[in-house]
N, C-alpha and C. Protein backbone atom coordinates (compact mmCIF):
# COMPACT_ATOMS: atom_id res chain seq x y z
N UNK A 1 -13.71 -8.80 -14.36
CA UNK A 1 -15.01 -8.16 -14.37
C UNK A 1 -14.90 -6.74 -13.84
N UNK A 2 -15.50 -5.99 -14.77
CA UNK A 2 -15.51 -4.73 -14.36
C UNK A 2 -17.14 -4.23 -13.25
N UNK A 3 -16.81 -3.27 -12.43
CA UNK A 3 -17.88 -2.99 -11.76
C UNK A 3 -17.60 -1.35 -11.17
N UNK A 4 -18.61 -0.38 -10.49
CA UNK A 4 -17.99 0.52 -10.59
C UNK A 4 -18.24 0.46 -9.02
N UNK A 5 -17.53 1.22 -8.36
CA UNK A 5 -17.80 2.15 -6.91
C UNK A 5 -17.92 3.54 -6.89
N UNK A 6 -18.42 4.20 -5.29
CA UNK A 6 -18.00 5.43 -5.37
C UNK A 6 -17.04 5.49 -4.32
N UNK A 7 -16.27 6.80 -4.54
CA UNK A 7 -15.29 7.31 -4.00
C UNK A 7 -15.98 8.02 -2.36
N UNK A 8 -16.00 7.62 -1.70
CA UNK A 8 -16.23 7.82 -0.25
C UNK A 8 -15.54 9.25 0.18
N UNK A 9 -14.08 9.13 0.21
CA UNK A 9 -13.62 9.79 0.94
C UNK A 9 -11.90 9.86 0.37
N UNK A 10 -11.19 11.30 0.25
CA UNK A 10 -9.97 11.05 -0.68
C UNK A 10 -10.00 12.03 0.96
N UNK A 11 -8.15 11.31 1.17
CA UNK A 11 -7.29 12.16 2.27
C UNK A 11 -6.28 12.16 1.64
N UNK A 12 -5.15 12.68 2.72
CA UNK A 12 -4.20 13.21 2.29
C UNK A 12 -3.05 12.21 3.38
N UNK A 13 -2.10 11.71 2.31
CA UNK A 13 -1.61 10.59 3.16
C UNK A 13 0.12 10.86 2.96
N UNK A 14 0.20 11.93 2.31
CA UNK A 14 1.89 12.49 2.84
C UNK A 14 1.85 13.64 1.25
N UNK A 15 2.88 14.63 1.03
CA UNK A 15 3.05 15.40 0.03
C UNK A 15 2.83 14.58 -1.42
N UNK A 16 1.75 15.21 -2.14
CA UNK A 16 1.67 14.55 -3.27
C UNK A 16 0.99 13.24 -3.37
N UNK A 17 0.46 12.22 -2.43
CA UNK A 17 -0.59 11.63 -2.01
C UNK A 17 -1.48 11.57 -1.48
N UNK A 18 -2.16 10.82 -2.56
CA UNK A 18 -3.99 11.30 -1.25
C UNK A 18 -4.36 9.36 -1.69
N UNK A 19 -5.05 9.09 -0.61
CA UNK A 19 -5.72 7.89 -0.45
C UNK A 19 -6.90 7.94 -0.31
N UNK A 20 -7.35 6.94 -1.37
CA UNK A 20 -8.91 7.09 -1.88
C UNK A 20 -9.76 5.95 -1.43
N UNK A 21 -10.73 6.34 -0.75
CA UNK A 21 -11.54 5.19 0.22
C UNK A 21 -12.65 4.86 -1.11
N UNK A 22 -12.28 3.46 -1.32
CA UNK A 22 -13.69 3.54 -2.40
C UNK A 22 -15.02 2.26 -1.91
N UNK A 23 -16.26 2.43 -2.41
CA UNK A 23 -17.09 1.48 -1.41
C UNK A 23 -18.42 0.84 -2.64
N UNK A 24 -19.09 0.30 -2.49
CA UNK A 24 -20.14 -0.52 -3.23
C UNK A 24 -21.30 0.86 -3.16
N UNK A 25 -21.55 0.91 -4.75
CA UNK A 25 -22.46 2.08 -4.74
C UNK A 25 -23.48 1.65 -4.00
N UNK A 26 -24.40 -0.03 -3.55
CA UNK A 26 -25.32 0.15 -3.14
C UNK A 26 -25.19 -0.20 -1.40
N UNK A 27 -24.07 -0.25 -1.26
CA UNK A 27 -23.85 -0.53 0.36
C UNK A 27 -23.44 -1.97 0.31
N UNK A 28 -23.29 -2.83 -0.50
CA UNK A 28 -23.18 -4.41 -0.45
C UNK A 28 -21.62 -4.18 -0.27
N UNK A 29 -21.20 -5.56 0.12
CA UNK A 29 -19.93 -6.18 0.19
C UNK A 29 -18.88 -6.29 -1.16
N UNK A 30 -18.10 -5.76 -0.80
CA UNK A 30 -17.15 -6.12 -2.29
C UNK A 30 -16.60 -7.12 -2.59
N UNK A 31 -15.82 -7.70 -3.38
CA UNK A 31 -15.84 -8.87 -3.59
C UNK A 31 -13.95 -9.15 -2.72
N UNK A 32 -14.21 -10.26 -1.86
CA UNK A 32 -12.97 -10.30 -1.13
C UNK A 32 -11.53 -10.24 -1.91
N UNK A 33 -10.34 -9.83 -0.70
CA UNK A 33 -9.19 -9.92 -1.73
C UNK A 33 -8.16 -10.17 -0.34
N UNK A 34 -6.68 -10.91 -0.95
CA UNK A 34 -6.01 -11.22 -0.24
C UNK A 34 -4.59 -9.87 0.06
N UNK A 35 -4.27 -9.87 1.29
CA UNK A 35 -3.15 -9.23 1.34
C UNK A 35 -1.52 -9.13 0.07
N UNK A 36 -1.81 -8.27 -0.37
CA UNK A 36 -1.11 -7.81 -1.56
C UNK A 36 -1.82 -7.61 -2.84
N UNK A 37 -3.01 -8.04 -2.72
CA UNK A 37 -4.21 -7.35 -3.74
C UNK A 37 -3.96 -6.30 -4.23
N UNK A 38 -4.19 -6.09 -6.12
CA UNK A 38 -4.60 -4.86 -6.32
C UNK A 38 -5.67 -5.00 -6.74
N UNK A 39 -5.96 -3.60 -7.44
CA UNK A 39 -7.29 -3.32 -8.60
C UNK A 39 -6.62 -2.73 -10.02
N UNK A 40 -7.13 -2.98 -10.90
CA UNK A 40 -7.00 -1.82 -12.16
C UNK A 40 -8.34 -0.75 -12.03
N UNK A 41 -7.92 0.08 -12.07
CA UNK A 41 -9.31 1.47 -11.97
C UNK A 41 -8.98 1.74 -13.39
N UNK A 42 -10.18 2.16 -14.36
CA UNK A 42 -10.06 2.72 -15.61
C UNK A 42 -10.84 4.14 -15.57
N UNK A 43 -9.98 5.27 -15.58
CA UNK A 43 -10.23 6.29 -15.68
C UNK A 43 -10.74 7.09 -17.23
N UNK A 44 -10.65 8.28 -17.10
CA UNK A 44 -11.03 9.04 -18.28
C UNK A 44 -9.91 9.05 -19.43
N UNK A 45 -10.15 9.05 -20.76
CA UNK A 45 -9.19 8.95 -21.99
C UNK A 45 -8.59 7.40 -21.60
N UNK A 46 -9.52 6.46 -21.67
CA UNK A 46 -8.89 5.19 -21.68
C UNK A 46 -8.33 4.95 -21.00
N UNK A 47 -7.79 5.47 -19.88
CA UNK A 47 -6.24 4.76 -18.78
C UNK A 47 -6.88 3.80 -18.29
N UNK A 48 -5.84 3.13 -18.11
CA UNK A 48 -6.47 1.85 -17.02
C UNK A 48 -5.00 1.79 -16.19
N UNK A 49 -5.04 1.92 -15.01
CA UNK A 49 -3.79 2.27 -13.74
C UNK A 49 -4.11 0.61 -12.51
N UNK A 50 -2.91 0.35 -12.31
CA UNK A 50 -3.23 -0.82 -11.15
C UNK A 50 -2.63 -0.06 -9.76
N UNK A 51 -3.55 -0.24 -8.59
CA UNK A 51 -3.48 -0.03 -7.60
C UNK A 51 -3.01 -0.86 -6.04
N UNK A 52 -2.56 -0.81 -5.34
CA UNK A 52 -2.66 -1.80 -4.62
C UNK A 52 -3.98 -1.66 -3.75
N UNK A 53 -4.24 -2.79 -3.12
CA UNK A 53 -5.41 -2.22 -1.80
C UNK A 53 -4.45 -2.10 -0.90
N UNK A 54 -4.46 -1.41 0.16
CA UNK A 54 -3.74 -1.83 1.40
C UNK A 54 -4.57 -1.29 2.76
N UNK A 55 -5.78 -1.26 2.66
CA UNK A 55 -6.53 -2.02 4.13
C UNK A 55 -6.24 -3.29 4.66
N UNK A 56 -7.04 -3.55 5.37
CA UNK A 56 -6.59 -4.89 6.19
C UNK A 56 -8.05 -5.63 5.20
N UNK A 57 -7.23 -6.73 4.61
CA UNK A 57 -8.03 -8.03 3.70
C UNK A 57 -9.12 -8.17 4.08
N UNK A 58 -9.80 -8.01 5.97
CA UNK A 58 -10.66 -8.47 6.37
C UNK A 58 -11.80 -7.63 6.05
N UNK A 59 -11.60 -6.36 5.75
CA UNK A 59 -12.50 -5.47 5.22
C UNK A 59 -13.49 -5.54 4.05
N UNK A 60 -14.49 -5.63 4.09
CA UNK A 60 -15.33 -5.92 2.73
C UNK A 60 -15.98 -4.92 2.70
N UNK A 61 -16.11 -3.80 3.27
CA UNK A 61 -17.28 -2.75 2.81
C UNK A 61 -16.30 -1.48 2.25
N UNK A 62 -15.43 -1.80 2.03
CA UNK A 62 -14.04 -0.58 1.67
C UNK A 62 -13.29 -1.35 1.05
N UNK A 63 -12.73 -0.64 -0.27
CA UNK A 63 -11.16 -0.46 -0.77
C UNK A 63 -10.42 0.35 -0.23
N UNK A 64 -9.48 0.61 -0.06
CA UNK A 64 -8.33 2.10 -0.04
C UNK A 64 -6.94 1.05 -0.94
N UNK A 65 -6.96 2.53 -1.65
CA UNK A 65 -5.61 2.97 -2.46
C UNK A 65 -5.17 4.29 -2.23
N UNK A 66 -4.16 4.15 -2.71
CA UNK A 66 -3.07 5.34 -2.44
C UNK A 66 -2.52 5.73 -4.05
N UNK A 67 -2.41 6.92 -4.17
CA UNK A 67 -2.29 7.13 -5.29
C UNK A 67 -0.86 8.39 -5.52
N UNK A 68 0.28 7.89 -5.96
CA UNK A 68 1.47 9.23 -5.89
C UNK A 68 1.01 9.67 -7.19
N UNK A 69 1.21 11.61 -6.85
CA UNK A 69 1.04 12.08 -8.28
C UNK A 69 2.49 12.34 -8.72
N UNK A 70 2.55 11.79 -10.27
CA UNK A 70 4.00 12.04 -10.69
C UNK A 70 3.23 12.94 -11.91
N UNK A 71 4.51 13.98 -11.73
CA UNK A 71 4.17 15.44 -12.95
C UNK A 71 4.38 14.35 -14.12
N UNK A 72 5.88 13.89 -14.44
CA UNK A 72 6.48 13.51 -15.15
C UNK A 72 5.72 11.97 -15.73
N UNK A 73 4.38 11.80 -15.46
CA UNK A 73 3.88 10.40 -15.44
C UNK A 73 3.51 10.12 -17.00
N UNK A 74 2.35 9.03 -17.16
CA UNK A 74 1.55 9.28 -18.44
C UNK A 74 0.10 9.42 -18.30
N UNK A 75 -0.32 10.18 -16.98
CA UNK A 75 -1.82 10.72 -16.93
C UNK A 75 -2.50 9.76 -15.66
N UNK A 76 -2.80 9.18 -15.46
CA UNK A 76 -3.22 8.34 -14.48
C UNK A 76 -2.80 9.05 -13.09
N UNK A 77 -2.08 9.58 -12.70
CA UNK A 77 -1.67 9.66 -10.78
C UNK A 77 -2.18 11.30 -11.27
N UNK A 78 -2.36 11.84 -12.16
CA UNK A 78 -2.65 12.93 -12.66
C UNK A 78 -3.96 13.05 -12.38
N UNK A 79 -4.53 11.90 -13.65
CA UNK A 79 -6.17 12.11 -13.04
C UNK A 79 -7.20 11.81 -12.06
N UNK A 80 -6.53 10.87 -11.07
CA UNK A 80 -7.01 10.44 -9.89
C UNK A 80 -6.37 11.99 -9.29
N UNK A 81 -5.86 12.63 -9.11
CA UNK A 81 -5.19 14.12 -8.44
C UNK A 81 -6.69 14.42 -8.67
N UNK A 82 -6.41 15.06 -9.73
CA UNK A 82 -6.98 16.50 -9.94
C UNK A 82 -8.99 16.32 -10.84
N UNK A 83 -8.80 14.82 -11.28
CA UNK A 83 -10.18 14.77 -12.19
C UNK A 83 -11.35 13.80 -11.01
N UNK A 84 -11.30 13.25 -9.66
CA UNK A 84 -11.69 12.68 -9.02
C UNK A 84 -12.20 13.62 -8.01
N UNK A 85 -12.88 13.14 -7.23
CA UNK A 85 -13.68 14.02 -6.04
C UNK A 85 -14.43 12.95 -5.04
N UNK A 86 -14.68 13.11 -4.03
CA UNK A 86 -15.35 12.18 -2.95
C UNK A 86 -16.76 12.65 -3.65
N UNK A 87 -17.57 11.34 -3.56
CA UNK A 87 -18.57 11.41 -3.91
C UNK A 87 -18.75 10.70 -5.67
N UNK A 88 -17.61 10.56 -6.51
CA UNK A 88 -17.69 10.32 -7.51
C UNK A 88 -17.97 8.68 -7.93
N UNK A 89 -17.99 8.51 -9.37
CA UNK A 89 -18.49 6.99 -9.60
C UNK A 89 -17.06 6.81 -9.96
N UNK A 90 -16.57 5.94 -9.89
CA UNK A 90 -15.33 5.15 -10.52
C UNK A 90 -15.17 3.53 -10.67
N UNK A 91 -15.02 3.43 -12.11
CA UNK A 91 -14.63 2.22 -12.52
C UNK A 91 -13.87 1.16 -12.29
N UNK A 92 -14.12 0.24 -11.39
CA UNK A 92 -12.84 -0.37 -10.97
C UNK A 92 -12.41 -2.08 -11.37
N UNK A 93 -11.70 -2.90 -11.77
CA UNK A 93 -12.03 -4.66 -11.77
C UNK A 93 -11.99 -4.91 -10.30
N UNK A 94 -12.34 -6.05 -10.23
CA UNK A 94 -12.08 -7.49 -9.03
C UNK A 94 -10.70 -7.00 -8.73
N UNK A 95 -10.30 -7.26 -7.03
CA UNK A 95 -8.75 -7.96 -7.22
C UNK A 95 -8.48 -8.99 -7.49
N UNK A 96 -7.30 -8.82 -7.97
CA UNK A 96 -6.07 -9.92 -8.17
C UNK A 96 -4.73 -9.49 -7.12
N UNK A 97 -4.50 -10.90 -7.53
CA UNK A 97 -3.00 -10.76 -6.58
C UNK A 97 -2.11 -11.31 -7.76
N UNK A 98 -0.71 -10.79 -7.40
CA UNK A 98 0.25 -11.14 -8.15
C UNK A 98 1.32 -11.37 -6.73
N UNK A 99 0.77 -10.78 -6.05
CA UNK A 99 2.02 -10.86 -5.17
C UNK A 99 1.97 -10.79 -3.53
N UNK A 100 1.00 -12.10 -3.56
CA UNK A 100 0.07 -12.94 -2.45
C UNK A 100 1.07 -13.05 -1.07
N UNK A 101 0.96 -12.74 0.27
CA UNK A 101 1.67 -13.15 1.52
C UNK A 101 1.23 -14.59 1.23
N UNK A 102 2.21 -15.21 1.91
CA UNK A 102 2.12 -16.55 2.14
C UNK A 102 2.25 -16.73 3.76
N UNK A 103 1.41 -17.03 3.87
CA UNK A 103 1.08 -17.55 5.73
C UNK A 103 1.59 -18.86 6.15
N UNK A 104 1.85 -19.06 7.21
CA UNK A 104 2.80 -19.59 8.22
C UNK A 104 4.50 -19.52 8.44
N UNK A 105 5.01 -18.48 7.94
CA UNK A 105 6.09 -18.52 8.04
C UNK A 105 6.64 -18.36 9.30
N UNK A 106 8.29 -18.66 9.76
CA UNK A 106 8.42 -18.48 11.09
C UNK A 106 8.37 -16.84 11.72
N UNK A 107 8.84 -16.31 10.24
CA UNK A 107 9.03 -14.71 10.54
C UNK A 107 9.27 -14.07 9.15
N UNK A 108 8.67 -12.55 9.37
CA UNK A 108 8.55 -12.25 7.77
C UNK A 108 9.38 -11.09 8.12
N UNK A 109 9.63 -10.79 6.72
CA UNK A 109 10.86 -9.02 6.77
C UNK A 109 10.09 -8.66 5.51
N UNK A 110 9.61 -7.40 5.81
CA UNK A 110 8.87 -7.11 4.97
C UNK A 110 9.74 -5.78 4.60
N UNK A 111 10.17 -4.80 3.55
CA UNK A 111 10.80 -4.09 2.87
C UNK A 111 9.97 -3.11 1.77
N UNK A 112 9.73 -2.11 2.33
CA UNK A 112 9.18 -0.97 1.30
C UNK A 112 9.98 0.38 1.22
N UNK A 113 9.91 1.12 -0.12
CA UNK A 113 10.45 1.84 -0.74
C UNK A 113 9.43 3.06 -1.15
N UNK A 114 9.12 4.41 -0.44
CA UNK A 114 7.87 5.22 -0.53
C UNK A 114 6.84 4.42 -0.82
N UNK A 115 6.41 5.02 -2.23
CA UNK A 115 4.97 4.99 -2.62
C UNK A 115 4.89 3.20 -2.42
N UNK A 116 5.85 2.13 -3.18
CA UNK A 116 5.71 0.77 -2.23
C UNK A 116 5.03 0.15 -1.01
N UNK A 117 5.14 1.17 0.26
CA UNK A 117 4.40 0.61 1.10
C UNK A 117 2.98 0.03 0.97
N UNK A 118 2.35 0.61 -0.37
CA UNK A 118 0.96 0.35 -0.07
C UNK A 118 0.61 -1.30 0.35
N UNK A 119 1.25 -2.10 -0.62
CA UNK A 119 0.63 -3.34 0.01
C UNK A 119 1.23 -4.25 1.13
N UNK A 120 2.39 -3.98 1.55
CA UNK A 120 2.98 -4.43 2.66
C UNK A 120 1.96 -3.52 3.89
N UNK A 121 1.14 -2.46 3.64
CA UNK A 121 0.32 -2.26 4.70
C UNK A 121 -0.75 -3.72 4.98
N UNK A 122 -1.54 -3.67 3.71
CA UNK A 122 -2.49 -4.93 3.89
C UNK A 122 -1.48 -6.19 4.35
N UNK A 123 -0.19 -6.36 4.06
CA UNK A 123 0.66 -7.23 4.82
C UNK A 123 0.40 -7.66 6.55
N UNK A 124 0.87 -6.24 6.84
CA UNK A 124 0.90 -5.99 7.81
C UNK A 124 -0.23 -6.27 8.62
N UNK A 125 -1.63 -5.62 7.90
CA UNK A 125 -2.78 -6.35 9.00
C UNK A 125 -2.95 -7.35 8.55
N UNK A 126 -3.07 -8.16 7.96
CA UNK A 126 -2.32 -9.40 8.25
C UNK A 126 -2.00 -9.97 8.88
N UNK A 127 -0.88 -10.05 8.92
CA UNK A 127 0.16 -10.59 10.11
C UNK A 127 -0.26 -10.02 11.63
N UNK A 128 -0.79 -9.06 11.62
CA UNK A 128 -1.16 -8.48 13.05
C UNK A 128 -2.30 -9.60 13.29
N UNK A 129 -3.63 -9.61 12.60
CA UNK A 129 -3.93 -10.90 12.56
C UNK A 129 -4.09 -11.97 12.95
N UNK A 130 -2.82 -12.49 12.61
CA UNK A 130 -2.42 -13.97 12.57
C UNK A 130 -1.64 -13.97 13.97
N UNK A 131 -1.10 -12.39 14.67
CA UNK A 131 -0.13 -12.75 15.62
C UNK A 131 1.38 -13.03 14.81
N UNK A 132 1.35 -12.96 13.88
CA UNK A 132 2.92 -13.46 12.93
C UNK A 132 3.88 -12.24 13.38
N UNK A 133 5.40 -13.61 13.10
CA UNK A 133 6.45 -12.69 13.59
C UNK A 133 6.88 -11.80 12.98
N UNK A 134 7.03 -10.38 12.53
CA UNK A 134 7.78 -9.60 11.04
C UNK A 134 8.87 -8.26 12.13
N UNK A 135 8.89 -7.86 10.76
CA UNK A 135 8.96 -6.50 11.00
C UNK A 135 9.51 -5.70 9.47
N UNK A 136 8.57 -4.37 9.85
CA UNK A 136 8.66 -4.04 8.40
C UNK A 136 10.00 -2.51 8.60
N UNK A 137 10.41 -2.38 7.27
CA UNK A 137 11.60 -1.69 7.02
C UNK A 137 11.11 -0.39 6.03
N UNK A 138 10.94 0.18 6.32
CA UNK A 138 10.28 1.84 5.09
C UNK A 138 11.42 2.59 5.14
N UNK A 139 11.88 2.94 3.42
CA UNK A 139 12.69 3.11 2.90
C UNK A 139 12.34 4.73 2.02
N UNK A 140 12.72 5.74 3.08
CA UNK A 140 12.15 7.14 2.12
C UNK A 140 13.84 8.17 2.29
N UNK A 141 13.16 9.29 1.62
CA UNK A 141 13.90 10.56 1.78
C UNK A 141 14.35 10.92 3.11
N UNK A 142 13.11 11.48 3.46
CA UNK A 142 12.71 12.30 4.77
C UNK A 142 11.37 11.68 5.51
N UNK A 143 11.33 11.79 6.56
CA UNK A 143 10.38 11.32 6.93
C UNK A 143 9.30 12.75 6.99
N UNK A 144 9.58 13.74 6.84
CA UNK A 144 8.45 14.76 6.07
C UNK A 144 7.50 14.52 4.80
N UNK A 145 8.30 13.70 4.20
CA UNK A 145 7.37 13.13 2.86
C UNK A 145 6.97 12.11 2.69
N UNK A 146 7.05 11.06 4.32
CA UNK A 146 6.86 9.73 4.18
C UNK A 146 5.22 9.37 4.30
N UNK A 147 5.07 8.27 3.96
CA UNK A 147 3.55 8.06 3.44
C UNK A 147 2.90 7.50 4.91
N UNK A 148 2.18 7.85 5.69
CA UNK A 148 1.54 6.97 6.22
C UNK A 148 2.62 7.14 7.50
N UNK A 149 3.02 8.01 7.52
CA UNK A 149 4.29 8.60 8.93
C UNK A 149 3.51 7.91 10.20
N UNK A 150 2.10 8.76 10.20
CA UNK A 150 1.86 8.29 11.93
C UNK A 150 1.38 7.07 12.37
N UNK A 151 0.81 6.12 11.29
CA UNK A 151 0.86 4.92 11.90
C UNK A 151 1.79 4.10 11.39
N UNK A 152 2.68 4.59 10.83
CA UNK A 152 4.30 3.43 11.00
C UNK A 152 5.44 3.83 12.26
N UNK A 153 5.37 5.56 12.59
CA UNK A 153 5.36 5.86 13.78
C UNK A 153 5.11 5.14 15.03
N UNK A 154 3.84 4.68 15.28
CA UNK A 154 3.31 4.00 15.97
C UNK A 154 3.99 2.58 15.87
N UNK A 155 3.83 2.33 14.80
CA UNK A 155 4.83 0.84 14.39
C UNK A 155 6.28 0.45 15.20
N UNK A 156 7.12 1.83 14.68
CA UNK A 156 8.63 1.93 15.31
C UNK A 156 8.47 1.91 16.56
N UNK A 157 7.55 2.81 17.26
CA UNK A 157 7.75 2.14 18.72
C UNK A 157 7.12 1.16 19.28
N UNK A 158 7.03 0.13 18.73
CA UNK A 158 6.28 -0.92 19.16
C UNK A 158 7.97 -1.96 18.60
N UNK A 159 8.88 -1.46 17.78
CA UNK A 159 9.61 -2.30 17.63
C UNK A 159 9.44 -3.21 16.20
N UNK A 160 7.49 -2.50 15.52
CA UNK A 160 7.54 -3.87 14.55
C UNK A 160 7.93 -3.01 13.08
N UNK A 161 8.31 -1.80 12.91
CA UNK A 161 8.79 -0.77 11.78
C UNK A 161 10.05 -0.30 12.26
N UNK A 162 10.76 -0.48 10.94
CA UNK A 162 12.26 0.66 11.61
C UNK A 162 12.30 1.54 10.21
N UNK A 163 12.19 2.70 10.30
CA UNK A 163 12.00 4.02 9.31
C UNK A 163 13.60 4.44 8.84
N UNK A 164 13.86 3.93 7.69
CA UNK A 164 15.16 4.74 7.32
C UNK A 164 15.33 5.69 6.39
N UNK A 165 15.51 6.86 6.70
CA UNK A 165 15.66 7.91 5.57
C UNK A 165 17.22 8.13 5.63
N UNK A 166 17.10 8.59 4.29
CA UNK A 166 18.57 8.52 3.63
C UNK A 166 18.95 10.14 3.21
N UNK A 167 17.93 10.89 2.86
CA UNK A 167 18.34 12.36 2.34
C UNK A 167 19.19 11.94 1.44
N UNK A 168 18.65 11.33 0.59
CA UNK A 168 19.37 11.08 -0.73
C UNK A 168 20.72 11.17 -1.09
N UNK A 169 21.09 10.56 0.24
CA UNK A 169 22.59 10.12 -0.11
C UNK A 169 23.16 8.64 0.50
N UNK A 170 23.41 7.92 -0.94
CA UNK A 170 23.89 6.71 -1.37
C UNK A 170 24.30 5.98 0.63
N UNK A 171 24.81 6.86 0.95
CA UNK A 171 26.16 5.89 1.97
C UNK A 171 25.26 6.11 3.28
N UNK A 172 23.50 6.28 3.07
CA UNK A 172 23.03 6.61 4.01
C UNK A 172 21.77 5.61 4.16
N UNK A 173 21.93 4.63 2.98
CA UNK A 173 20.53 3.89 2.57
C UNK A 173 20.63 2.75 3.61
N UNK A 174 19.91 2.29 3.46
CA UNK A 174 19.29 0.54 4.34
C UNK A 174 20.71 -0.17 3.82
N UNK A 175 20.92 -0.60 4.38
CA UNK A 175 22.22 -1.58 4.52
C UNK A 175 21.29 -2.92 4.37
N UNK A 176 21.79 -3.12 3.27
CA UNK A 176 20.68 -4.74 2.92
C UNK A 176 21.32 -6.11 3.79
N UNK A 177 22.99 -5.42 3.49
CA UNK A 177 23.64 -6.97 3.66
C UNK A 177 23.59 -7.01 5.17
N UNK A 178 23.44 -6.30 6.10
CA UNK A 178 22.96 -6.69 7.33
C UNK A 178 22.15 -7.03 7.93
N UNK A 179 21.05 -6.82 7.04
CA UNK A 179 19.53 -6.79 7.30
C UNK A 179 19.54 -8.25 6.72
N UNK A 180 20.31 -8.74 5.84
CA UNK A 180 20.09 -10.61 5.21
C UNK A 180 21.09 -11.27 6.52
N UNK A 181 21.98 -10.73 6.92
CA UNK A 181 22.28 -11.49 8.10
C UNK A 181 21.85 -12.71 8.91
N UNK A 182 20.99 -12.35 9.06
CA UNK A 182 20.10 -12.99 10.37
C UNK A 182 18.56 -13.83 9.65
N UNK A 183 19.03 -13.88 8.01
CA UNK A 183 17.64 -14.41 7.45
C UNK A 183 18.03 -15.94 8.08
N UNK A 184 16.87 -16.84 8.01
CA UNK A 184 16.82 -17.97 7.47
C UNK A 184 15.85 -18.46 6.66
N UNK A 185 15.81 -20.12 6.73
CA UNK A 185 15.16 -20.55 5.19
C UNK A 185 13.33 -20.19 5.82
N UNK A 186 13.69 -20.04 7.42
CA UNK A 186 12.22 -20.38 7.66
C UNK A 186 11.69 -18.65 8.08
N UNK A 187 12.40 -17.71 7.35
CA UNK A 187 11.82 -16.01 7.20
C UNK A 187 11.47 -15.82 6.09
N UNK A 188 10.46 -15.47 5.58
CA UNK A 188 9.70 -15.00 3.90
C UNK A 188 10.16 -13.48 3.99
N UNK A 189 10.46 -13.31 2.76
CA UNK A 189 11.29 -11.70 2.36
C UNK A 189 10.25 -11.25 1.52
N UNK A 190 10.00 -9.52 2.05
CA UNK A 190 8.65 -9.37 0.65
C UNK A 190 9.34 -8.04 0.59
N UNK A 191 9.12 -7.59 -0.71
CA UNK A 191 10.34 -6.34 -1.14
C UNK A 191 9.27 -5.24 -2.10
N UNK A 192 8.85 -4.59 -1.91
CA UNK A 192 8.05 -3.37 -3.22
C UNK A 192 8.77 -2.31 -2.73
C-alpha cells in the first residue's frame, strides 16, 4: 500500500549523505516496522528506490532514511539529493522486512560496510532495548566520510562499535577470519 508523508527534516549525515526524517502528513502514527525494515519511496520519472529505516523500531511518529548520492547511479540517490526539500510530500509503501533481527540470541556481531549501516542502526536500538549482547563492526575508508561518525563514536567507547578504516588498501581491511574465531552456534551474524 502506497501512502504519502512529508519530509520533516533532511540533514547531513557524512559527505554525500543526507538523512531524511519523514512523518504522517496528518500527525497520526505510521504504520509499525521491525528492525531491518525498509520502504520503497517512488519518486519523480517513475523510480521507485528501497530504503532502509534505521531509527529505533519503537518510533511511530518518524521514518529516517539515509540516502548515498552516487553520480554514477540510475537517478534515484540523485533525486532524493537535489529534487527533495524539507517540507515536501513524498510517496512512500508500508515496511517490509527482508532482513528481520531475530531476538534472543546469546550474542549478535553485527557487520556494516558505509552506506550499509543504515539498518544495523535500527539493529542496534534494538538490542539496546532488549539489553542484548552485540557489538557492531563499521567498515569504511576514512573515518572523515563515515556515516553517522559521532554516534558510533560514542559506540567505540562504550566498547559496543569497533570502526575500521582501511584507506583503501586490501591488507588493511577487517580481518574476517578473526572476527569468526570466537563465533558460536548461539551468536547471530548480520552482514550489509
Amino acid at each position: 500500500m502506497r501512502f504519502n508523508v512529508r519530509i520533516r527534516c533532511i540533514s547531513y549525515a557524512a559527505p554525500n549523505i543526507n538523512s531524511f526524517e519523514l512523518v504522517s502528513l496528518e500527525g497520526a502514527a505510521l504504520p509499525p516496522f521491525t528492525a531491518g525494515a525498509h520502504i520503497e519511496v517512488y519518486l519523480p520519472g517513475e523510480l521507485t528506490r528501497r530504503y532502509s529505516l534505521h531509527n529505533s523500531p519503537g518510533e511511530r511518529h518518524r521514518y529516517v532514511i539515509s540516502v548515498l548520492r552516487l553520480p554514477a547511479g540510475r537517478g534515484g540517490s540523485a533525486a532524493m539529493h537535489k529534487k527533495l526539500f524539507a517540507g515536501a510530500s513524498l510517496s512512500i509503501s508500508e515496511p517490509r522486512n527482508n532482513f528481520e533481527l531475530v531476538e534472543g540470541a546469546e550474542r549478535y556481531v553485527l557487520i556494516a560496510g558505509g552506506i550499509g549501516i543504515t539498518p544495523l542502526l535500527a539493529m542496534v536500538s534494538r538490542l539496546d532495548e532488549t539489553k542484548s549482547s552485540y557489538v557492531l563492526h563499521y567498515c569504511c575508508r576514512a573515518r572523515e566520510t563515515a556515516a553517522f561518525l559521532c554516534s558510533l563514536s560514542e559506540m567505540e567507547a562504550t566498547g559496543r562499535a569497533r570502526i575500521h578504516c582501511d584507506g583503501g588498501m586490501p591488507d588493511q581491511r577487517l580481518k574476517f577470519e578473526e572476527l569468526f574465531e570466537d563465533i558460536t552456534n548461539a551468536t547471530h551474524v548480520y552482514c550489509c
